[in-house]
Protein backbone atom coordinates (compact mmCIF):
# COMPACT_ATOMS: atom_id res chain seq x y z
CA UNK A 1 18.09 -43.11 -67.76
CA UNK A 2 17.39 -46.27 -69.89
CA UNK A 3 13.88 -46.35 -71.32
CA UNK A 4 13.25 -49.69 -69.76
CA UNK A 5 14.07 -47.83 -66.55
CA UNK A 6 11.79 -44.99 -67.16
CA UNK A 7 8.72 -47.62 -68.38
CA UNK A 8 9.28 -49.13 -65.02
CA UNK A 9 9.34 -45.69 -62.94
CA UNK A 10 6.40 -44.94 -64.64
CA UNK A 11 4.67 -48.20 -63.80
CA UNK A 12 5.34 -47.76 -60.56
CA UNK A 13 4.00 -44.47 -60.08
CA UNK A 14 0.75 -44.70 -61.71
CA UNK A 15 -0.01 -47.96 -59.77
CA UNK A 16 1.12 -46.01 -56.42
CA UNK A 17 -0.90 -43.06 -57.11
CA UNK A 18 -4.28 -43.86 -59.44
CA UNK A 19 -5.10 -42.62 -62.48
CA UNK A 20 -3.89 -40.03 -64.33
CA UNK A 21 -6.57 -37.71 -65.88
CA UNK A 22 -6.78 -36.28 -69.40
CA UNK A 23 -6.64 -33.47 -68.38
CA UNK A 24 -4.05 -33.77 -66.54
CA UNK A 25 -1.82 -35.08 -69.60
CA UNK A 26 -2.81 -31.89 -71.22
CA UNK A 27 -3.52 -34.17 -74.83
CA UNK A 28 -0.39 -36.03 -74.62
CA UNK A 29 -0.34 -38.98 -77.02
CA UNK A 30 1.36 -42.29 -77.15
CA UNK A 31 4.70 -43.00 -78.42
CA UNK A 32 7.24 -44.21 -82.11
CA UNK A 33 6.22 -58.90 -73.54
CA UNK A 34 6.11 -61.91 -73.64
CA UNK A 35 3.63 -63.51 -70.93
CA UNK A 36 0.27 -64.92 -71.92
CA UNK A 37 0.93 -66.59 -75.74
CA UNK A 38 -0.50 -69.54 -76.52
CA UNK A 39 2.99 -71.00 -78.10
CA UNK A 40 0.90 -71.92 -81.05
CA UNK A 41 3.28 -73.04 -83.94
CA UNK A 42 -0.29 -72.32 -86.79
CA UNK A 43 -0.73 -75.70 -87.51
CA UNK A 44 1.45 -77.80 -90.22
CA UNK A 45 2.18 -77.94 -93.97
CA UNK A 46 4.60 -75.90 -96.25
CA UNK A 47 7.13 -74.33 -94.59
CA UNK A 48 7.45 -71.20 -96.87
CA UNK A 49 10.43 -70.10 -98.84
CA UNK A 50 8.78 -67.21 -100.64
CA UNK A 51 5.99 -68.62 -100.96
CA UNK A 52 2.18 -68.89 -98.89
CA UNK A 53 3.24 -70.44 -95.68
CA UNK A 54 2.76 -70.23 -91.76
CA UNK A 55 2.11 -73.80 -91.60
CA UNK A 56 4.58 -76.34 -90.61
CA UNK A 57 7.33 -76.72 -88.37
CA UNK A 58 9.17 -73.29 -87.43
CA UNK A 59 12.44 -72.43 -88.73
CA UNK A 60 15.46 -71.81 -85.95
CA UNK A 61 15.88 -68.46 -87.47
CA UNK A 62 13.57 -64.73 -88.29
CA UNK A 63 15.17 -61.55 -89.70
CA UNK A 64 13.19 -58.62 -88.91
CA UNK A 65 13.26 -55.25 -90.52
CA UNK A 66 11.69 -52.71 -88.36
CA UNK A 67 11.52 -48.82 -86.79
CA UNK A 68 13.67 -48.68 -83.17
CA UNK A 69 12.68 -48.89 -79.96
CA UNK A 70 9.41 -50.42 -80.43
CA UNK A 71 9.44 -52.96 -78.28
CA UNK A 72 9.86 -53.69 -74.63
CA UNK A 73 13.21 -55.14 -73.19
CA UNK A 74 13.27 -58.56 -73.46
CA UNK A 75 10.51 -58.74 -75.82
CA UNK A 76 12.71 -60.71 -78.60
CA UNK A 77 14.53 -63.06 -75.79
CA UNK A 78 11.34 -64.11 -74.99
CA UNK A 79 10.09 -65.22 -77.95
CA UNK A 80 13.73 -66.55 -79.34
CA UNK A 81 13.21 -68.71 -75.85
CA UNK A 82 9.66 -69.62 -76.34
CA UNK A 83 10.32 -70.51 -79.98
CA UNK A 84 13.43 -71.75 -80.18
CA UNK A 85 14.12 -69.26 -82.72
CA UNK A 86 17.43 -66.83 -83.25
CA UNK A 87 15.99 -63.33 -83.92
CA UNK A 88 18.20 -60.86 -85.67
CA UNK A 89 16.76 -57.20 -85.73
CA UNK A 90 17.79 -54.51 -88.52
CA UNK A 91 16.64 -50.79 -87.71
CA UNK A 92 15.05 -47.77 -90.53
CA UNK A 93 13.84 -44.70 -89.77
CA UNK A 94 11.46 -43.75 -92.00
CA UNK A 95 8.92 -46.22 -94.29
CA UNK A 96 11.09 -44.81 -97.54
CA UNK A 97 14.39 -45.69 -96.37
CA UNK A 98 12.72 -49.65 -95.64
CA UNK A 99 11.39 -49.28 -99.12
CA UNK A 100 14.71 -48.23 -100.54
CA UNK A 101 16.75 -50.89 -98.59
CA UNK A 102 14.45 -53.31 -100.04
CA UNK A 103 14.36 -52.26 -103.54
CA UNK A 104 18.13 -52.22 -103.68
CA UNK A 105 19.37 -55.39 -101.74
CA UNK A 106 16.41 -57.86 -102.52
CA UNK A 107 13.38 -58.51 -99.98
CA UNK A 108 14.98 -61.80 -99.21
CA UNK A 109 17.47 -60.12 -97.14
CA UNK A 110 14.55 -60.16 -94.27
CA UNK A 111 11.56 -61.81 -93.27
CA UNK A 112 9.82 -59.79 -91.60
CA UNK A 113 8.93 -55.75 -91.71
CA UNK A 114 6.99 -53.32 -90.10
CA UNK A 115 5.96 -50.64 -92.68
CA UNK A 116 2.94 -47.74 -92.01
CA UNK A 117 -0.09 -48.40 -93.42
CA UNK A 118 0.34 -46.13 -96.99
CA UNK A 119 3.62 -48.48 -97.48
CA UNK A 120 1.70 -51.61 -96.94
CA UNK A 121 -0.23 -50.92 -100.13
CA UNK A 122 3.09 -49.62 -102.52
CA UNK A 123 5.31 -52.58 -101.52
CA UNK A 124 2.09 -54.95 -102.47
CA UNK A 125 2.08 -53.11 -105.87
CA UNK A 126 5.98 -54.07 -106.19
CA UNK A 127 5.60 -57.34 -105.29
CA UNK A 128 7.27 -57.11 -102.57
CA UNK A 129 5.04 -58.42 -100.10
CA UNK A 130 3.22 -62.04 -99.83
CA UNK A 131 -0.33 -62.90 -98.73
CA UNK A 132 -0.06 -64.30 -95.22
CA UNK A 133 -1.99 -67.36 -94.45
CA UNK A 134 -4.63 -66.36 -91.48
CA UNK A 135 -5.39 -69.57 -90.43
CA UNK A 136 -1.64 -69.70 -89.42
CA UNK A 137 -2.83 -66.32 -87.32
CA UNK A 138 -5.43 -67.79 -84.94
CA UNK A 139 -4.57 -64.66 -82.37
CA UNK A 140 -6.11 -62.37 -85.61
CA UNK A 141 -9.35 -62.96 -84.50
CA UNK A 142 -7.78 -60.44 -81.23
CA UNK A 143 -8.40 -57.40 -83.39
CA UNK A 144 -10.88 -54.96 -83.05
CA UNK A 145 -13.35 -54.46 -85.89
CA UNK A 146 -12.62 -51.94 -87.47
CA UNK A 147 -8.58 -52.74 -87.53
CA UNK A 148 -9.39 -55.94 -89.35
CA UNK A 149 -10.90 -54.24 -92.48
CA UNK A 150 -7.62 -52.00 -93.49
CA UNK A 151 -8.37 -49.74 -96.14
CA UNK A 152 -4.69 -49.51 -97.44
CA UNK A 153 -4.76 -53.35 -97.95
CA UNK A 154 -7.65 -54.03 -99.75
CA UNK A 155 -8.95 -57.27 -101.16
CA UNK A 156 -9.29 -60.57 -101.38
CA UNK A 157 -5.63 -61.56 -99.58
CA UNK A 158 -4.30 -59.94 -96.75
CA UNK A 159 -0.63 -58.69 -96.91
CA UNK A 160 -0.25 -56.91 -92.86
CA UNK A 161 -1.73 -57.49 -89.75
CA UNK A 162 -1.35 -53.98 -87.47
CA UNK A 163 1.14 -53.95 -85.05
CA UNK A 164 0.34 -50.30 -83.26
CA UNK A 165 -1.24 -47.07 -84.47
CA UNK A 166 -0.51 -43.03 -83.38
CA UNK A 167 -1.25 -39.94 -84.58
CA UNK A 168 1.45 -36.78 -85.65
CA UNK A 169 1.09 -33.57 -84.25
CA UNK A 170 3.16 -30.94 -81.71
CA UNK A 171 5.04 -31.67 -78.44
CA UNK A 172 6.87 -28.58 -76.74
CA UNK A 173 8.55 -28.25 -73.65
CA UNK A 174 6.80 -25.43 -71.11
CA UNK A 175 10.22 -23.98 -70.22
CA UNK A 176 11.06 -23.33 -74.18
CA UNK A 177 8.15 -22.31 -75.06
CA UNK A 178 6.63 -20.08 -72.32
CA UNK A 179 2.74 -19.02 -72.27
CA UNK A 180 2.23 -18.75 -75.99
CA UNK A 181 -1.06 -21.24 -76.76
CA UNK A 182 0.28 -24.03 -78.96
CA UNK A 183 -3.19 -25.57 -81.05
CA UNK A 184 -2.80 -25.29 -84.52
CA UNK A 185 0.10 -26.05 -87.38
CA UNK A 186 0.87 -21.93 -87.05
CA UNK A 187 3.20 -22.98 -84.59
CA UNK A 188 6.09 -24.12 -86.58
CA UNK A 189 6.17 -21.26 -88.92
CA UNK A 190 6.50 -19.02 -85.41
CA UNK A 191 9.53 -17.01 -85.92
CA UNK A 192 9.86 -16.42 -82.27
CA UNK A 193 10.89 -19.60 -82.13
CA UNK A 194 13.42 -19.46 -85.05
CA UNK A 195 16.54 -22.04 -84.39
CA UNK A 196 14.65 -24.49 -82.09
CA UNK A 197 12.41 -26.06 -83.77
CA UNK A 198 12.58 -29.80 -85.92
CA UNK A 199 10.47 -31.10 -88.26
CA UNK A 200 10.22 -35.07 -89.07
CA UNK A 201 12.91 -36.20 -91.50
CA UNK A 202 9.48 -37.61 -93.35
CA UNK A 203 7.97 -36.19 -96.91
CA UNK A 204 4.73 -37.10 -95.84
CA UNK A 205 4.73 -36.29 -92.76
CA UNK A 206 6.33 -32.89 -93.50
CA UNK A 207 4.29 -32.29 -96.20
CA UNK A 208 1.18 -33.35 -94.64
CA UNK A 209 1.62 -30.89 -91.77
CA UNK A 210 2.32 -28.21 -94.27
CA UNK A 211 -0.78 -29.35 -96.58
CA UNK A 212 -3.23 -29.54 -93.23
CA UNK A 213 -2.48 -26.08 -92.32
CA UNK A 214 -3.01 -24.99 -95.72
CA UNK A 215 -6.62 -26.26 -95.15
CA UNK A 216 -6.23 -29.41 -97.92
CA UNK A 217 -6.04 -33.04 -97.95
CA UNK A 218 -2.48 -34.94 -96.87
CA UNK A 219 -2.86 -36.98 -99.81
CA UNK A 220 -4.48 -33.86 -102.33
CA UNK A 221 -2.65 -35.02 -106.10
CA UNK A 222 -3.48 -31.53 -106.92
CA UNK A 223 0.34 -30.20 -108.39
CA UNK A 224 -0.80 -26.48 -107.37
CA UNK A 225 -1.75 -27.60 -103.45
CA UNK A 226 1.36 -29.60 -103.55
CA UNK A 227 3.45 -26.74 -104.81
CA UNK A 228 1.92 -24.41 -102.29
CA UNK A 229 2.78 -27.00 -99.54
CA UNK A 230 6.41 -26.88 -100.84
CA UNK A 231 7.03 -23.43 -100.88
CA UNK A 232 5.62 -22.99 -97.09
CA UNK A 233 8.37 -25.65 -96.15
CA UNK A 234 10.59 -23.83 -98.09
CA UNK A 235 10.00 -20.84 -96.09
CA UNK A 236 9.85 -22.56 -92.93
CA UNK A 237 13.51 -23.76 -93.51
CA UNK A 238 15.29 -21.05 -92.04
CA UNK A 239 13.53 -21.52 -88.63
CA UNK A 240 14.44 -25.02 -88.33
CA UNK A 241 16.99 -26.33 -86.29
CA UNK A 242 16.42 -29.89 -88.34
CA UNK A 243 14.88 -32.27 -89.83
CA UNK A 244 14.54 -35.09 -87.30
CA UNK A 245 12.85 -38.57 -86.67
CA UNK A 246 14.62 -39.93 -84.37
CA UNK A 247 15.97 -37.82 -81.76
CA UNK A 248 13.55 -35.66 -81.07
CA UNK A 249 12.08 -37.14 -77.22
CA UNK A 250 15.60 -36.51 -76.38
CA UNK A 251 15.84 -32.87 -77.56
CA UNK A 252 12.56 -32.06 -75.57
CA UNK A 253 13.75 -33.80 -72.38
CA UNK A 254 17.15 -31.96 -72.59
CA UNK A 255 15.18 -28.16 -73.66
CA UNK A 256 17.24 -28.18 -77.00
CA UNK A 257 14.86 -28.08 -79.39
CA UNK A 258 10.90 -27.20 -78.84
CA UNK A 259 8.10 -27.19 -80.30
CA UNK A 260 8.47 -30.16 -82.51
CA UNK A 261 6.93 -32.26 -85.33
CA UNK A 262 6.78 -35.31 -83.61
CA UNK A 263 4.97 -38.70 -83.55
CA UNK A 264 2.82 -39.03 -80.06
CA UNK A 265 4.71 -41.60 -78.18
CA UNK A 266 8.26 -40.20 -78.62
CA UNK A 267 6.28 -37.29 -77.00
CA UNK A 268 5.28 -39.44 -74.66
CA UNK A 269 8.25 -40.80 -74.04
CA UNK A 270 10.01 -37.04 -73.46
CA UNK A 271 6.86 -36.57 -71.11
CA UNK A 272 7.91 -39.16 -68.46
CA UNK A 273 11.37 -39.09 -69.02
CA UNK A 274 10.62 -35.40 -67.17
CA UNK A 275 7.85 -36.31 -64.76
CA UNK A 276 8.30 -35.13 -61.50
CA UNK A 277 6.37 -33.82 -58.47
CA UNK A 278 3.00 -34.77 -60.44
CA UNK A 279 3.58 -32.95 -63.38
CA UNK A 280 5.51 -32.43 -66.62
CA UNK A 281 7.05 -29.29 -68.58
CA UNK A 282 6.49 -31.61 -72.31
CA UNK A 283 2.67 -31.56 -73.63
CA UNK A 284 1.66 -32.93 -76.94
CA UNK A 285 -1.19 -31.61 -79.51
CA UNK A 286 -2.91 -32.77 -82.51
CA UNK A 287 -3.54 -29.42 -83.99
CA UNK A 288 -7.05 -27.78 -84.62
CA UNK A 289 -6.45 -28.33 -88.58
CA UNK A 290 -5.79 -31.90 -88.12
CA UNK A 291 -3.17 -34.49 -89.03
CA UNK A 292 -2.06 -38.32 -89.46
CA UNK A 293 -3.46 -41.31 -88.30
CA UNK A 294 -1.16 -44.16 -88.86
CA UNK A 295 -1.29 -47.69 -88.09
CA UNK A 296 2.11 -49.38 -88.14
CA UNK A 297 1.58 -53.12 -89.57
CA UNK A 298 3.78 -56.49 -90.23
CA UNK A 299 4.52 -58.07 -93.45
CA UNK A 300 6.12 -60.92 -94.37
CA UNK A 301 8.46 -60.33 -97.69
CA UNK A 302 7.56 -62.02 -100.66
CA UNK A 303 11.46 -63.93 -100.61
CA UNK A 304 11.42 -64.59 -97.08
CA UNK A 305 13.59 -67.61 -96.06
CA UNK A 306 11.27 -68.49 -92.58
CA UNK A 307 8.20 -67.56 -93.18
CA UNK A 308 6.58 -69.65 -90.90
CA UNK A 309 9.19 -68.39 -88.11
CA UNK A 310 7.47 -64.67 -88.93
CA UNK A 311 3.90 -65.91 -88.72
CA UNK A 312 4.71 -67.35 -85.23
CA UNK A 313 6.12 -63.80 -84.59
CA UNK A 314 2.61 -61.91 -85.87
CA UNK A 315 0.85 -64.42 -83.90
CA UNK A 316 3.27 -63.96 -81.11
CA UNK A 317 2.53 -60.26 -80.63
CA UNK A 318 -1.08 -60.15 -81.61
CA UNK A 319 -1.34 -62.40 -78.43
CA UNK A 320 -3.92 -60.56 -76.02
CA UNK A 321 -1.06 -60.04 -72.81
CA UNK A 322 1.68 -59.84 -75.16
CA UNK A 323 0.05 -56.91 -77.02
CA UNK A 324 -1.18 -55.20 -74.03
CA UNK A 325 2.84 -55.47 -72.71
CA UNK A 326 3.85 -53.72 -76.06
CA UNK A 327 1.43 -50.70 -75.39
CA UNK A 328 1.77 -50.15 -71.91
CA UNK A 329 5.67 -49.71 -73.30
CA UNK A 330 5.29 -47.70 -76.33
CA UNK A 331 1.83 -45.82 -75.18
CA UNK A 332 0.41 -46.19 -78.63
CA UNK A 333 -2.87 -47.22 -79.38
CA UNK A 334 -3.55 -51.29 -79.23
CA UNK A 335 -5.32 -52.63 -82.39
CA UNK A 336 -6.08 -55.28 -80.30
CA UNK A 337 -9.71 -55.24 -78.76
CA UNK A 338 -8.40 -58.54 -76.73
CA UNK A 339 -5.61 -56.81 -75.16
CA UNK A 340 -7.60 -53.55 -73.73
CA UNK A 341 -8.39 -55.44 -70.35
CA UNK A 342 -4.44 -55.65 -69.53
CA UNK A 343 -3.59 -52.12 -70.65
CA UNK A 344 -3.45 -49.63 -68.82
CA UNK A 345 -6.21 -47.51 -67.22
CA UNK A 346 -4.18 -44.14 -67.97
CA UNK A 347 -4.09 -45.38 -71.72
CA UNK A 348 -7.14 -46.47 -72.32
CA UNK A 349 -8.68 -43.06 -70.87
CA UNK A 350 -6.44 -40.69 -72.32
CA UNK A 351 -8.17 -39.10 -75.13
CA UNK A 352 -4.63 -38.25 -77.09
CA UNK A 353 -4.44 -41.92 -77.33
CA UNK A 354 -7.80 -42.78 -78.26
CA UNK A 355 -8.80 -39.66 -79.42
CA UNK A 356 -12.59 -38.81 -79.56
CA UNK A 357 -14.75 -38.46 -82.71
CA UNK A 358 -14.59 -35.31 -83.42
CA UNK A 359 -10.64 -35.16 -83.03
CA UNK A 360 -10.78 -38.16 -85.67
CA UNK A 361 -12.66 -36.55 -87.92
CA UNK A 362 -9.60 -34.37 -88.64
CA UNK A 363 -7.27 -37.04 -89.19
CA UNK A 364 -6.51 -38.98 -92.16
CA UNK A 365 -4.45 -42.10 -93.20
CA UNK A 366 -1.55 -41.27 -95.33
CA UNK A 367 -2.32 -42.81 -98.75
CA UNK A 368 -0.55 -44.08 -101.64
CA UNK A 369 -1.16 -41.40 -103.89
CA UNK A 370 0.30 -43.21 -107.27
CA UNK A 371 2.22 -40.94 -109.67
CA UNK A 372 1.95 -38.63 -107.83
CA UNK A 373 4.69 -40.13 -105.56
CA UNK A 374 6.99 -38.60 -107.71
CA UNK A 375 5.49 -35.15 -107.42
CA UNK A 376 6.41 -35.34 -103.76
CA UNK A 377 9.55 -37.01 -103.65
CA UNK A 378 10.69 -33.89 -106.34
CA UNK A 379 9.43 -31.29 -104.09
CA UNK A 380 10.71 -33.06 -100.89
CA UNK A 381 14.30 -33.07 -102.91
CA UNK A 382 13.86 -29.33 -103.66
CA UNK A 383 13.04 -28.44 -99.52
CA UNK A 384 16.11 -30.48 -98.43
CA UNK A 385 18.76 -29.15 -100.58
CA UNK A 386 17.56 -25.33 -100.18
């Protein structure tokens, strides 16, 4: 089944039979449109280049860099229709393989990205990013609050504008995993589950799981809590199935692989890919020690050819419908205050979503942690060629 097809089944149900609970969800969490936009063009002046634009006439062409299936169906026709713009889309998998693409072919080879909020703050470091003019961004003003201070792009400019934001945690499938209690980051170190279980192909993810349950910080710099983190991966190796990012919805919905690191809407996905008869074997956790909280943002590179074709695009998406379309799809959490009164009741209400305080409290925002990148990247290096 297509996941358009399963976003409309899904539709369908939950406007046949009310809303779902909470409860009833179990503390599933979201996933990894086009009606309502203004059609604003930002205004008028330079028309980019590289350089500080969004004003002036829009360019008949936007290359976007950014993570797959993350938008509904005919998301992109729309807008190439409304805009009069040819959109060409170019898929990663993970925020270092966009980094490493970029570093090695040039940023002019797109316009736009989509990087994760610790990303947004290396690739301004490198220069790889450009301010984006705001006033070319009238639909900013959509945010909530507290999304339009970012602490991982700090200062005086502003490099991203957030596109959707998740949490990491657990999803298993009831028929895999049977009645053992699945709460806390123990679970993927459960030998009884040896050969079925997947990690995300992710060094900060990975290692963030593996720090969490250790008790420390995702982004500790500490080389001895780092080590320690490495050496529980190491040992985890031989229970793994693999590492995965990508195909891991599909592995729950067909019982090959569970429990699973996984982001909450591919979870999500998995769960209504298998809902039937009012319920669903796939259930999602944040675990008891905590996790990541991510926000997943746009950025315009700083050799883009159309820039002013990729601030129509932000603007485009932060519209109020539009973003609401995007998260009824995806089953994220919405940035966008604006957009809350066209999403959907089940979203808005599930507390995996929008989790409560103290569930927040245990999460954290994957940092850039400086040097101590490197420290990572070497022990991520050792845990994949073990």
């Amino acid at each position: 089944m297509s996941q358009q097809q399963s976003t409309s089944d899904r539709r369908t149900f939950l406007r046949t039979t009310g809303a779902v609970s909470t409860a009833g969800l179990v503390g599933l969490a979201g996933c990894s449109g086009n009606s309502g936009s203004d059609g604003s063009d930002g205004g008028s002046g330079d028309d980019g280049g590289g350089g500080s634009g969004g004003n002036g006439e829009i360019e008949d062409e936007l290359r976007v860099f950014q993570w797959g299936d993350y938008w509904p169906d005919g998301f992109i026709s729309g807008f190439e229709e409304e805009y009069d713009v040819s959109v060409s889309v170019s898929l990663y998998s993970s925020n270092e393989e966009m980094f490493n693409a970029l570093n090695a072919g040039g940023t002019g080879q797109y316009d736009l990205i989509f990087p994760s909020d610790y990303m947004v703050n290396v690739l301004n470091e490198q220069g790889m990013i450009q301010p984006l003019n705001l006033d070319a961004l009238p639909n900013f003003e959509n945010l909530s609050e507290k999304f339009r201070e970012a602490p991982y792009d700090p200062g005086e400019d502003r490099f991203s504008v957030p596109y959707q934001w998740g949490t990491s945690g657990i999803a298993y499938n009831e028929e895999m995993v049977g009645d053992i209690e699945v709460n806390s980051w123990e679970t993927m170190w459960n030998e009884d589950f040896s050969g079925q279980m997947s990690m995300l192909d992710d060094v900060r993810e990975a290692m963030g799981a593996a720090l969490k349950y250790l008790g420390y910080s995702l982004n500790t710099t500490e080389e001895s809590e780092v080590e320690e983190a490495k050496e529980l991966l190491m040992e985890q190796k031989d229970l793994l199935s693999t590492y995965d990012s990508s195909d891991f919805p599909t592995n729950l919905i067909n019982e090959q692989l569970s429990p699973v690191h996984a982001w909450s809407g591919g979870a999500f996905q998995a769960y209504w890919e298998t809902f039937e008869d009012g319920s669903s074997p796939v259930n999602y956790v944040i675990p008891e020690e905590g996790g990541v909280v991510w926000v997943d943002t746009a950025a315009i590179t700083t050799e883009a050819e159309n820039v002013n074709a990729a601030h129509a695009f932000i603007n485009h998406f932060l519209d109020a419908e539009v973003g609401a379309e995007i998260t009824n799809y995806t089953y994220y959490g919405s940035p966008n205050e604006a957009a809350e009164e066209y999403i959907l009741d089940e979203i808005l209400n599930n507390e995996s979503i929008y989790p409560d305080d103290e569930t927040m409290s245990n999460l954290e925002y994957i940092q850039n942690i400086g040097q101590a990148t490197t420290m990572y990247s070497n022990a991520w290096q050792e845990i994949k060629s073990a």
